[in-house]
N, C-alpha and C. Protein backbone atom coordinates (compact mmCIF):
# COMPACT_ATOMS: atom_id res chain seq x y z
N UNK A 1 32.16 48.40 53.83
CA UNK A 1 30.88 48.03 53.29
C UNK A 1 30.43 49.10 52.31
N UNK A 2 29.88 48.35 51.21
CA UNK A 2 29.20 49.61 50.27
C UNK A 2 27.47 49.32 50.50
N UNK A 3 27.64 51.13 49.58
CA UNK A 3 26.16 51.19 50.29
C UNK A 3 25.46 52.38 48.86
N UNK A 4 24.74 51.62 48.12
CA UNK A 4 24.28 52.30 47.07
C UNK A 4 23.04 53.85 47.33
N UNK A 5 23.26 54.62 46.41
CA UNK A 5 22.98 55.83 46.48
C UNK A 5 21.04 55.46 46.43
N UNK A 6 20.98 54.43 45.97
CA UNK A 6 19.31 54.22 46.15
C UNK A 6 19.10 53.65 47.71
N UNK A 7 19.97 53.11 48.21
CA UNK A 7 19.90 52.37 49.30
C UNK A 7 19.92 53.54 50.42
N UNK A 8 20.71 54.72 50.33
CA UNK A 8 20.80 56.21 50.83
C UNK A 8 19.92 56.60 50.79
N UNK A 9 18.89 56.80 49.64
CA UNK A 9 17.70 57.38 49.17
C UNK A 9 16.69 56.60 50.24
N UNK A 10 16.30 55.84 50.10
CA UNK A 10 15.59 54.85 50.87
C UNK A 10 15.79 54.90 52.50
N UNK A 11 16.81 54.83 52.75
CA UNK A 11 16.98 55.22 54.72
C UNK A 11 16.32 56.71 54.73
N UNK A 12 16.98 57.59 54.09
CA UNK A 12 16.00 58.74 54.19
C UNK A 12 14.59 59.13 53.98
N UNK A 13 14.30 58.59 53.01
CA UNK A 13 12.85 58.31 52.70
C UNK A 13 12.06 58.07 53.74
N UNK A 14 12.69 56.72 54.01
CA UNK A 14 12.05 56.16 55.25
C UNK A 14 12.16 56.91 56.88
N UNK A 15 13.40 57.58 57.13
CA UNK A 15 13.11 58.24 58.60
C UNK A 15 12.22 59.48 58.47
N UNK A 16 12.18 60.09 56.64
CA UNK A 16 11.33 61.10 56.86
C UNK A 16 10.10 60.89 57.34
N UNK A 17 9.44 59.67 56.90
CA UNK A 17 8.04 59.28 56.65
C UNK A 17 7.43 58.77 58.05
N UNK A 18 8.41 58.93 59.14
CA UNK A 18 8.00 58.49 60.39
C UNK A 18 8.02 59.68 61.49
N UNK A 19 6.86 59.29 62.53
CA UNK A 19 7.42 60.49 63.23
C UNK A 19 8.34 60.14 64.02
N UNK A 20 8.36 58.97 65.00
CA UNK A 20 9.68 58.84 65.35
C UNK A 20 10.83 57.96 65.12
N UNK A 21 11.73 58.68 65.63
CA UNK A 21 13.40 57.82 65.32
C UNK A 21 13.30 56.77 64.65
N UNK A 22 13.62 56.15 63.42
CA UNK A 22 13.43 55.10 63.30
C UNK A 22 15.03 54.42 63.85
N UNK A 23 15.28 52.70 64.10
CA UNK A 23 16.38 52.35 64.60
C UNK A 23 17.98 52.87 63.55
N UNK A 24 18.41 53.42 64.68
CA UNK A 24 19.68 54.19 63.83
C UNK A 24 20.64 52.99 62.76
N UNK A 25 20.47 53.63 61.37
CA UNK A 25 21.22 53.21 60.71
C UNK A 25 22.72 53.38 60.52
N UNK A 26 23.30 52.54 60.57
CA UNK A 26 24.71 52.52 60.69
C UNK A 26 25.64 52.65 59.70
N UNK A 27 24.89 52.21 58.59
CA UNK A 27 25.64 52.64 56.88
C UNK A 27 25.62 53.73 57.29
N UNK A 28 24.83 55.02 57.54
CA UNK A 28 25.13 56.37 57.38
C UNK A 28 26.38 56.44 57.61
N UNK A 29 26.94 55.71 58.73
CA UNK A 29 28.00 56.05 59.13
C UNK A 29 29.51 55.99 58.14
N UNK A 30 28.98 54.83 57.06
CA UNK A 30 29.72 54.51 56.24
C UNK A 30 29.65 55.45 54.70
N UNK A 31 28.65 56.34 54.73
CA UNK A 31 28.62 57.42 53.77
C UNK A 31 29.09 58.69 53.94
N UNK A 32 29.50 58.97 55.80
CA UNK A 32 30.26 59.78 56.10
C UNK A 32 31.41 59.37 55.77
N UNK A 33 31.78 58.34 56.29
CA UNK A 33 33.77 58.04 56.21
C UNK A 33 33.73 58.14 54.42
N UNK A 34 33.01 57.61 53.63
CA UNK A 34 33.43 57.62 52.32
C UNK A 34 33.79 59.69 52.31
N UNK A 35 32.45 59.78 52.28
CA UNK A 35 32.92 61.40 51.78
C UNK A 35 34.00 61.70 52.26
N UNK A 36 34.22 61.32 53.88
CA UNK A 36 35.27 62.28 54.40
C UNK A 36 36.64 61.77 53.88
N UNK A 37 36.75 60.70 52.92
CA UNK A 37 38.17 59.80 52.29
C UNK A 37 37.74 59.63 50.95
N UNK A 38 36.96 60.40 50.54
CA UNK A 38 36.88 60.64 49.08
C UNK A 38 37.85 61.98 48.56
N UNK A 39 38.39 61.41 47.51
CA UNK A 39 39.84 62.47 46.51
C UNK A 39 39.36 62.57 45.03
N UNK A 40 39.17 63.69 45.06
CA UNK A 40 38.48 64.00 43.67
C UNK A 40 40.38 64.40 43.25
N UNK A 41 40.61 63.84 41.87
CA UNK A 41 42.04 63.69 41.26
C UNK A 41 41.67 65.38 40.32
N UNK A 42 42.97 65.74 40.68
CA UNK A 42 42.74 67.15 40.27
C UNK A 42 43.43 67.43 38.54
N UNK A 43 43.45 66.30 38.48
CA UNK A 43 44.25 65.76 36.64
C UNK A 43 43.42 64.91 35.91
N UNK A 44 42.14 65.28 36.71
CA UNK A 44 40.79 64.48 35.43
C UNK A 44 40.46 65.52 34.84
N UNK A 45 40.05 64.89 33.60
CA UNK A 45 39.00 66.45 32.60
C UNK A 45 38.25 67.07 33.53
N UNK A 46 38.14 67.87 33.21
CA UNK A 46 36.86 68.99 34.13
C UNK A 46 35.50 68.29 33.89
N UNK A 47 34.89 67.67 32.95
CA UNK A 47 33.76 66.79 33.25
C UNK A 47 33.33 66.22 34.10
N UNK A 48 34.78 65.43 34.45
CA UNK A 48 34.76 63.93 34.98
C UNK A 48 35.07 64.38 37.05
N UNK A 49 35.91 65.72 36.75
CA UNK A 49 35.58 66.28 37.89
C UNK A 49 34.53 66.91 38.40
N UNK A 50 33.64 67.73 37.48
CA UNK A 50 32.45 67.92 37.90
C UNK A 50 31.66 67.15 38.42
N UNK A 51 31.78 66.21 37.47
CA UNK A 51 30.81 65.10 38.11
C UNK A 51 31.14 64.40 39.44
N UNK A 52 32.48 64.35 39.87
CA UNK A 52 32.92 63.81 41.04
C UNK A 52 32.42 64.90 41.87
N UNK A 53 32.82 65.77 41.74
CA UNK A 53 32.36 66.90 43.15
C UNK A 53 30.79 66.95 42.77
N UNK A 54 29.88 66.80 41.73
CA UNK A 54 28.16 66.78 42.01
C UNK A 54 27.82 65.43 43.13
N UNK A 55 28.60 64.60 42.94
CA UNK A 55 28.29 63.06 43.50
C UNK A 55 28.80 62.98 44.67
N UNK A 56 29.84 64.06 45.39
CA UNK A 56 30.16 64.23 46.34
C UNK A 56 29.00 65.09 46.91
N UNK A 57 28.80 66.26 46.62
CA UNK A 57 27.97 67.48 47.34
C UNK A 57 26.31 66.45 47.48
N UNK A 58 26.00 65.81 46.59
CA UNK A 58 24.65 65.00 46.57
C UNK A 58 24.78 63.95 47.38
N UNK A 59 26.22 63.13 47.88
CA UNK A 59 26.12 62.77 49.26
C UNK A 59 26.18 63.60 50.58
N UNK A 60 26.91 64.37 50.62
CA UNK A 60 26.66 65.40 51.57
C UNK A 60 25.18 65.72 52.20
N UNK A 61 24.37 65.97 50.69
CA UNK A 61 23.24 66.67 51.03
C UNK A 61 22.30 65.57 51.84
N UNK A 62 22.10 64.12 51.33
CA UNK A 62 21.70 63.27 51.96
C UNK A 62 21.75 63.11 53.15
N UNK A 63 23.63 62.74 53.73
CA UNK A 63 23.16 62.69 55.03
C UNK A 63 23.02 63.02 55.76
N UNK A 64 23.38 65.27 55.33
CA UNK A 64 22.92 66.04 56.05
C UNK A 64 21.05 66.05 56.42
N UNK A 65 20.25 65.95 55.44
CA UNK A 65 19.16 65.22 55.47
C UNK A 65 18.72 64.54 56.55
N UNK A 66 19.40 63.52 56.56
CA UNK A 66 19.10 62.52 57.50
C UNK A 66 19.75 62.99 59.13
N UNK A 67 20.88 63.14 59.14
CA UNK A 67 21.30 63.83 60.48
C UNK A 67 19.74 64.76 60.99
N UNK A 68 19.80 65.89 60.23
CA UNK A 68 18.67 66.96 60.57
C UNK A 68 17.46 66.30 60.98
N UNK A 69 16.89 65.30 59.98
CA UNK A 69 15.74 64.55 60.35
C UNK A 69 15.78 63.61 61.67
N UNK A 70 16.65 63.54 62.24
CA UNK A 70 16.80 62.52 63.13
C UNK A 70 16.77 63.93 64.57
N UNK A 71 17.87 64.83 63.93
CA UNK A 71 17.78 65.82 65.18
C UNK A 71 16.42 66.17 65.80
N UNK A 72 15.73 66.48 64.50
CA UNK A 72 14.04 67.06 64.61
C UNK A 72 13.20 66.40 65.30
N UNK A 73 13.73 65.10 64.87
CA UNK A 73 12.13 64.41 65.92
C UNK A 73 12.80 64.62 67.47
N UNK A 74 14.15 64.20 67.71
CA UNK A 74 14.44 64.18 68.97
C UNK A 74 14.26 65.60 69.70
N UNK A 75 14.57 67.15 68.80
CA UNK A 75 14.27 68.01 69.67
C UNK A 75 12.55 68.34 70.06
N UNK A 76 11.86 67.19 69.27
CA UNK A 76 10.57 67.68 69.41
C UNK A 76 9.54 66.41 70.36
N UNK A 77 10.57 65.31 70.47
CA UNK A 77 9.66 64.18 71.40
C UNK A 77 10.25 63.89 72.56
N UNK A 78 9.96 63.92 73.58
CA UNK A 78 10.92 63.17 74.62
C UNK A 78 10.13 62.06 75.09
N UNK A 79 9.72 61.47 74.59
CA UNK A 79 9.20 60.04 75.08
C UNK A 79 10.01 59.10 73.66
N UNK A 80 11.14 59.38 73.54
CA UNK A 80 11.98 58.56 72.45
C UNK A 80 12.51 57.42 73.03
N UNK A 81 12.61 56.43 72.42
CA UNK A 81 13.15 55.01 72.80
C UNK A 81 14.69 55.04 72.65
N UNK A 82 15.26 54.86 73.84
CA UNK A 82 16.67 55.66 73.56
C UNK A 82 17.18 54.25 72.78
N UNK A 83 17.03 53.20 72.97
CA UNK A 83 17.78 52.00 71.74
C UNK A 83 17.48 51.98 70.51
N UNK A 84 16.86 53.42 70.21
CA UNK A 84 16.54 53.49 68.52
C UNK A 84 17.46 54.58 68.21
N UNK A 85 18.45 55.01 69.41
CA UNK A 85 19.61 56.04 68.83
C UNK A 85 21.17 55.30 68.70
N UNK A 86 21.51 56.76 68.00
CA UNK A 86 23.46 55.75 68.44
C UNK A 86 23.91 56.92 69.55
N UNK A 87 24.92 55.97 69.85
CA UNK A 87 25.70 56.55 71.22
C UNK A 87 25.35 58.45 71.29
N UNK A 88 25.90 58.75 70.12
CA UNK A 88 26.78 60.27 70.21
C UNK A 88 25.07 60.88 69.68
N UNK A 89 23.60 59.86 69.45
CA UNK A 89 22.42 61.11 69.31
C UNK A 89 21.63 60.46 71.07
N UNK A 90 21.87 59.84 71.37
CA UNK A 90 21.88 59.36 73.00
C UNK A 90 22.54 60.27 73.93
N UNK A 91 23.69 60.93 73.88
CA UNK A 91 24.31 61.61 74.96
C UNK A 91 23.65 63.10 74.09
N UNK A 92 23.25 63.56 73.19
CA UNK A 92 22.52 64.62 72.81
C UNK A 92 21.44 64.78 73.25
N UNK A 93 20.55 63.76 73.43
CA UNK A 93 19.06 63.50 73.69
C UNK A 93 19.40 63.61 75.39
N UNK A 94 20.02 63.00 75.69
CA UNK A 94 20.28 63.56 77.46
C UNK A 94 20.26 64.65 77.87
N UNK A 95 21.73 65.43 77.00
CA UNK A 95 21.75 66.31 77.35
C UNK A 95 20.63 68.09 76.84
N UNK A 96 20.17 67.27 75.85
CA UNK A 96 19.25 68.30 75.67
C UNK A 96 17.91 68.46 76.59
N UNK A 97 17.34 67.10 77.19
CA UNK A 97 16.74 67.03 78.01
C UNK A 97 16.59 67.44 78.98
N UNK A 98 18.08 67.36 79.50
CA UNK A 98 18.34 68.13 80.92
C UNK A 98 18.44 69.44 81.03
N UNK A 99 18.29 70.11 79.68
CA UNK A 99 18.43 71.42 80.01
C UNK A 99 16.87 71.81 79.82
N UNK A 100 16.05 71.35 79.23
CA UNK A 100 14.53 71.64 79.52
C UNK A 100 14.25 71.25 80.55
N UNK A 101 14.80 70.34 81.50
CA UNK A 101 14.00 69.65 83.13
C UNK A 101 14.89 70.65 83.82
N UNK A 102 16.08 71.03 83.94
CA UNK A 102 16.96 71.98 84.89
C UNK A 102 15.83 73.75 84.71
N UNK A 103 15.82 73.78 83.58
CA UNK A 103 15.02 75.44 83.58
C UNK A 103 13.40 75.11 83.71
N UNK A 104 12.39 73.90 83.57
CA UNK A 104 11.04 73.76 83.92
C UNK A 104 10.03 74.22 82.56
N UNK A 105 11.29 73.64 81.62
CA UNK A 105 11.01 74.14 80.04
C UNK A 105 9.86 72.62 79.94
N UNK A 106 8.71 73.06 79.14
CA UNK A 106 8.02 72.29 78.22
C UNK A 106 7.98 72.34 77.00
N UNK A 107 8.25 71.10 76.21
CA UNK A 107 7.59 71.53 74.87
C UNK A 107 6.34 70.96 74.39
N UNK A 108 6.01 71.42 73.34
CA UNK A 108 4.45 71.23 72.80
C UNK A 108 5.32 70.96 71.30
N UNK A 109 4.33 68.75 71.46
CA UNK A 109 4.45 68.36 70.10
C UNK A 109 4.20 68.75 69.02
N UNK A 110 4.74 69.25 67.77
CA UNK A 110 4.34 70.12 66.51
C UNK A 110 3.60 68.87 65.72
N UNK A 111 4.11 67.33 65.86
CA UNK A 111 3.31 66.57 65.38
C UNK A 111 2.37 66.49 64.64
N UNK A 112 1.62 65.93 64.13
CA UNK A 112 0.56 65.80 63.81
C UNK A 112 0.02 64.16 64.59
N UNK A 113 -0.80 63.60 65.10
CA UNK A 113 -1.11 62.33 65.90
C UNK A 113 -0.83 61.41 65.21
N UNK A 114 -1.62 61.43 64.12
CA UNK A 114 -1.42 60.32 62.87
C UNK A 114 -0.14 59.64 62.70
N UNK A 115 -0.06 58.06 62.57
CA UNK A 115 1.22 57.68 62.15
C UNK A 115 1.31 57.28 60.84
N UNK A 116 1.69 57.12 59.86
CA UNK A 116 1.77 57.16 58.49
C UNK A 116 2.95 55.60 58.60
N UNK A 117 2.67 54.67 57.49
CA UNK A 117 3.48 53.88 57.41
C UNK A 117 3.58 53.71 55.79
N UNK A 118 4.82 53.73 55.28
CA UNK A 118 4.92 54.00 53.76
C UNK A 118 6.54 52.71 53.68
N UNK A 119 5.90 52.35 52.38
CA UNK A 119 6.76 51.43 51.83
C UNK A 119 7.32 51.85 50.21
N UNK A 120 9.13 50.78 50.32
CA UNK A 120 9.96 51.62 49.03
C UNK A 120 9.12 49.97 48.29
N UNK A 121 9.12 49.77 47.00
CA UNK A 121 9.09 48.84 46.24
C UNK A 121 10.40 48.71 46.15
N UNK A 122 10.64 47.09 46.34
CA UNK A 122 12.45 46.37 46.14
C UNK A 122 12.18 45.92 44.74
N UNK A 123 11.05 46.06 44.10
CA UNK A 123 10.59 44.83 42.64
C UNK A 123 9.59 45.23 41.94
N UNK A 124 9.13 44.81 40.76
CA UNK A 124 8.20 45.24 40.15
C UNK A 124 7.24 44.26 40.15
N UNK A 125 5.83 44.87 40.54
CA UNK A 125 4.90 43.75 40.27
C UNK A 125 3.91 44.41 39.66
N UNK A 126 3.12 43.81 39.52
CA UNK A 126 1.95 44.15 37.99
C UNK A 126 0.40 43.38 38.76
N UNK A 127 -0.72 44.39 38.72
CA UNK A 127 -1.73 43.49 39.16
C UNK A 127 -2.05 43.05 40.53
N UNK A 128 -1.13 44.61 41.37
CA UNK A 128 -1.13 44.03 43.03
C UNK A 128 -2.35 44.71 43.25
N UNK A 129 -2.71 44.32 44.42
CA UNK A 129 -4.10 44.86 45.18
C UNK A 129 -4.21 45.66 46.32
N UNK A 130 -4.40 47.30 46.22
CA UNK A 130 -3.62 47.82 47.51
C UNK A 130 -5.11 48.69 47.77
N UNK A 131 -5.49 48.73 49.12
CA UNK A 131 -6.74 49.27 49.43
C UNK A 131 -7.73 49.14 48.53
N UNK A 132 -7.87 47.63 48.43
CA UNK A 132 -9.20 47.00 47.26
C UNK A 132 -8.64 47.82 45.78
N UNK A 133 -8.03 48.19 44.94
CA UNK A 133 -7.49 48.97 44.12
C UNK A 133 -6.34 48.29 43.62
N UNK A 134 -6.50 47.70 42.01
CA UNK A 134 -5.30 46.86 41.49
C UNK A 134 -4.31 47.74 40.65
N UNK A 135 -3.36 47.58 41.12
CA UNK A 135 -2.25 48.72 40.49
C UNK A 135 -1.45 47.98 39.88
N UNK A 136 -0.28 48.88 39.29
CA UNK A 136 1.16 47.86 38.96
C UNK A 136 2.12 48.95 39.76
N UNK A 137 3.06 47.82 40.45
CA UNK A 137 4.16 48.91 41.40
C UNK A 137 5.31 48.33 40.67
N UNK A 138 6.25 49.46 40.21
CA UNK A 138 7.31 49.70 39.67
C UNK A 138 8.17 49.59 40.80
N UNK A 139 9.72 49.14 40.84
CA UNK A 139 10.84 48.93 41.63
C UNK A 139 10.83 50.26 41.58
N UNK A 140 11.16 50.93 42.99
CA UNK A 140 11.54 52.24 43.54
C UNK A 140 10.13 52.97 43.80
N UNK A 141 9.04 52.32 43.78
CA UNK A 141 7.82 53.36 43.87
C UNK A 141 7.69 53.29 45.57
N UNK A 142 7.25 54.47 45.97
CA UNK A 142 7.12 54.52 46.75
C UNK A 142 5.51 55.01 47.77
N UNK A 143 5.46 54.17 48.11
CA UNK A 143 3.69 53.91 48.73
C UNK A 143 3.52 54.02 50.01
């Protein structure tokens, strides 16, 4: 399955903008295997390789991104809905758990209470109406 670099942009966007887990996305999984079976050809111009290894390291950075963001909320909530993880951040979330209930460890939410709900624009529209306030939303804006 492909999975476009705006479409990357957008899962991240979106788990940042929440405080918790949002349901684990599974393309990530498919932007790891690319990187990890991506072959930058060592007999392209140096341009064309640069640019392959920038487009490599700028996936990297993403779904390191997103990994981290996903770690964060879990080391910081334990009232997480474990069917909003995958398997291998499920046996993490256990086991990190158990080592704060085995030693009589608490933590204190860094949170903020507030939940924030933010949307990507898929389209452009002109003349929308958002908190009594008529705007024009451009494809990719983000609200």
């Amino acid at each position: 399955m492909q999975i476009s670099l705006t479409e990357i942009s957008n899962i991240l966007r979106a788990e940042k903008a929440t405080r918790i887990p949002l349901h684990y996305n599974y393309k990530m999984e498919d932007v790891n295997h690319a990187i990890s079976n991506r072959v930058i050809d060592i007999n392209s111009p140096p341009l064309v390789r640069t640019i392959q290894e920038l487009e490599l390291e700028h996936l990297k950075h993403l779904l390191k991104e997103y990994i981290l963001t996903r770690l964060k909320k879990l080391r910081y909530d334990f009232d997480v809905d474990l069917n909003m993880l995958s398997n291998k951040e499920r046996l993490f979330y256990k086991r990190y758990a158990d080592i704060f209930q085995s030693n009589n460890l608490t933590i204190e939410n860094n949170f903020k209470s507030a939940e924030y709900v933010a949307f990507v624009a898929m389209k452009q529209i002109h003349n929308a109406t958002l908190d009594g306030e008529i705007i024009d939303i451009y494809e990719g804006d983000f609200l």
